[in-house]
Structure formats: C-alpha cells, structure tokens
C-alpha atoms as a PDB file:
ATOM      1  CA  UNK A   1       0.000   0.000   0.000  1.00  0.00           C
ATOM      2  CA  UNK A   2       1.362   3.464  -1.003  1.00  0.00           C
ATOM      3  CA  UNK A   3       1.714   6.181   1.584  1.00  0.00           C
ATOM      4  CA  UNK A   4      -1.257   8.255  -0.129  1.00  0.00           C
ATOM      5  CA  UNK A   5      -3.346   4.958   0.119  1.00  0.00           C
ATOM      6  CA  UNK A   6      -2.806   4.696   3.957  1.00  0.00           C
ATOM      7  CA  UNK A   7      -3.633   8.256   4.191  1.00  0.00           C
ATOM      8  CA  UNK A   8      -6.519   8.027   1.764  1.00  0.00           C
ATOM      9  CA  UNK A   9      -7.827   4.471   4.557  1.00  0.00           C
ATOM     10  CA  UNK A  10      -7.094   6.442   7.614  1.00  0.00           C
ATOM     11  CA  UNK A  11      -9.250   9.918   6.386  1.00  0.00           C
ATOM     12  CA  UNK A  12     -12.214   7.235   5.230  1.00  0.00           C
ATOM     13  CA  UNK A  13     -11.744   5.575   8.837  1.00  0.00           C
ATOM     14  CA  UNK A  14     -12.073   8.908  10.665  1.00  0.00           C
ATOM     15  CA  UNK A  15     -15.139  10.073   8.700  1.00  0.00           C
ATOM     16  CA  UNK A  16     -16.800   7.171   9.377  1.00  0.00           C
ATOM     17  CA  UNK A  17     -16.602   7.368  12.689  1.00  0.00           C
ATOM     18  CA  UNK A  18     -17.837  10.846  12.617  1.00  0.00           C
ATOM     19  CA  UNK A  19     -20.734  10.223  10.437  1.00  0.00           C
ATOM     20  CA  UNK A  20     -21.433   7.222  12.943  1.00  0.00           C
ATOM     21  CA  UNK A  21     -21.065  10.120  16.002  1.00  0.00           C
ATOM     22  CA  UNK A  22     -23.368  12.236  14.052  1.00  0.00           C
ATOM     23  CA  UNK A  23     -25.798   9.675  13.325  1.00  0.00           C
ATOM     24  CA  UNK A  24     -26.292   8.510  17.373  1.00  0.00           C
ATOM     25  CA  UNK A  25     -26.369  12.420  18.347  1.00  0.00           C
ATOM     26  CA  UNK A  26     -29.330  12.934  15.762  1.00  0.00           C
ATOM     27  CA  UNK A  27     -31.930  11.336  17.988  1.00  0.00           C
ATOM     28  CA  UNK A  28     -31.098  13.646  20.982  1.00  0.00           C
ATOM     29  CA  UNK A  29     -29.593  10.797  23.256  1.00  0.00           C
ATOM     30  CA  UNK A  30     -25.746   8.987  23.297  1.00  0.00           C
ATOM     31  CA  UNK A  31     -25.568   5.852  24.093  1.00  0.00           C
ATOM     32  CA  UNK A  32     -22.526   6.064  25.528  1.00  0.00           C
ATOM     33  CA  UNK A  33     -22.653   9.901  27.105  1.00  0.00           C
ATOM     34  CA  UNK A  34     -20.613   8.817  29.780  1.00  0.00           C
ATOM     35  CA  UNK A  35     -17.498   7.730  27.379  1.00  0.00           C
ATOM     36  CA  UNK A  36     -17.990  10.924  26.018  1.00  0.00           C
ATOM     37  CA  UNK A  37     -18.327  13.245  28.392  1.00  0.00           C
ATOM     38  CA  UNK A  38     -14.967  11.832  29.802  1.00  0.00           C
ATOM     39  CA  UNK A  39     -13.073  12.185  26.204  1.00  0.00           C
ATOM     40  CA  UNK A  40     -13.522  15.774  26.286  1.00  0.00           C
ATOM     41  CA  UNK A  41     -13.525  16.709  30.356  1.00  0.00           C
ATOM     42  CA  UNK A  42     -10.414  17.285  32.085  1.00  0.00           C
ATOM     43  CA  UNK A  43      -9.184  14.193  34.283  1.00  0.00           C
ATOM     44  CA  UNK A  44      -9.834  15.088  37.847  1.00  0.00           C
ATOM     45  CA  UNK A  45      -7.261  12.740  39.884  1.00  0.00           C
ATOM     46  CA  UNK A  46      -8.729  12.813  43.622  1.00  0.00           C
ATOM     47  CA  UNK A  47      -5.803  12.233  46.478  1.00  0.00           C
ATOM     48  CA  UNK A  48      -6.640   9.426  48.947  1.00  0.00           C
ATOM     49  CA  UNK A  49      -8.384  10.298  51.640  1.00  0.00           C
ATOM     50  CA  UNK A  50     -10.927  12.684  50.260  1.00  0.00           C
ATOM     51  CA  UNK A  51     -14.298  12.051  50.414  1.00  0.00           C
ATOM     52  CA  UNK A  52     -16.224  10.704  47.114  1.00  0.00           C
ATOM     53  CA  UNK A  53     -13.289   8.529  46.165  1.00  0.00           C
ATOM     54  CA  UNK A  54     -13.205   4.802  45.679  1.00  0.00           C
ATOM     55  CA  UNK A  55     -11.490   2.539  48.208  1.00  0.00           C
ATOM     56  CA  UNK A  56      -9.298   0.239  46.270  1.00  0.00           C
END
C-alpha cells in the first residue's frame, strides 16, 4: 500500500466514525454519554483520603 493509500484508509476511517457520532447524536440521546463526556472533560485525579473517592 502506497503512503497516499494509507492516508486516503485512515481519512475514510475517521469520517466514518464521525458520520457514525453524528448519526447517534441525531436522535437527541448517546448511548454512551458517559465515554464521552470523559473524552472531552479534564481528568480530575482525587488524592486518597478525600471524600467521594473509591477505596481500592
């Protein structure tokens, strides 16, 4: 495969994910709104001890 084949794969890849984004946002609800949320939130790293966290 030539380099503008890979390219051409990995740009058809991407906007089919999008279009698959776009097509679960059309009906108002994401299934997965948690997975989401957390790709475009700031990671919030709690230190042990405060209250809310989980006990491992």
């Amino acid at each position: 495969m030539t380099k503008i084949e890979n390219a051409a794969s990995i740009l058809a890849e991407g906007l089919a994910s999008i279009r698959e984004a776009m097509v679960d946002m059309a009906d108002g609800h994401i299934d997965n709104e948690q997975l989401v949320r957390s790709m475009f939130s700031k990671v919030q790293v709690q230190e042990h001890g405060e209250a809310g966290g989980h006990g491992k």
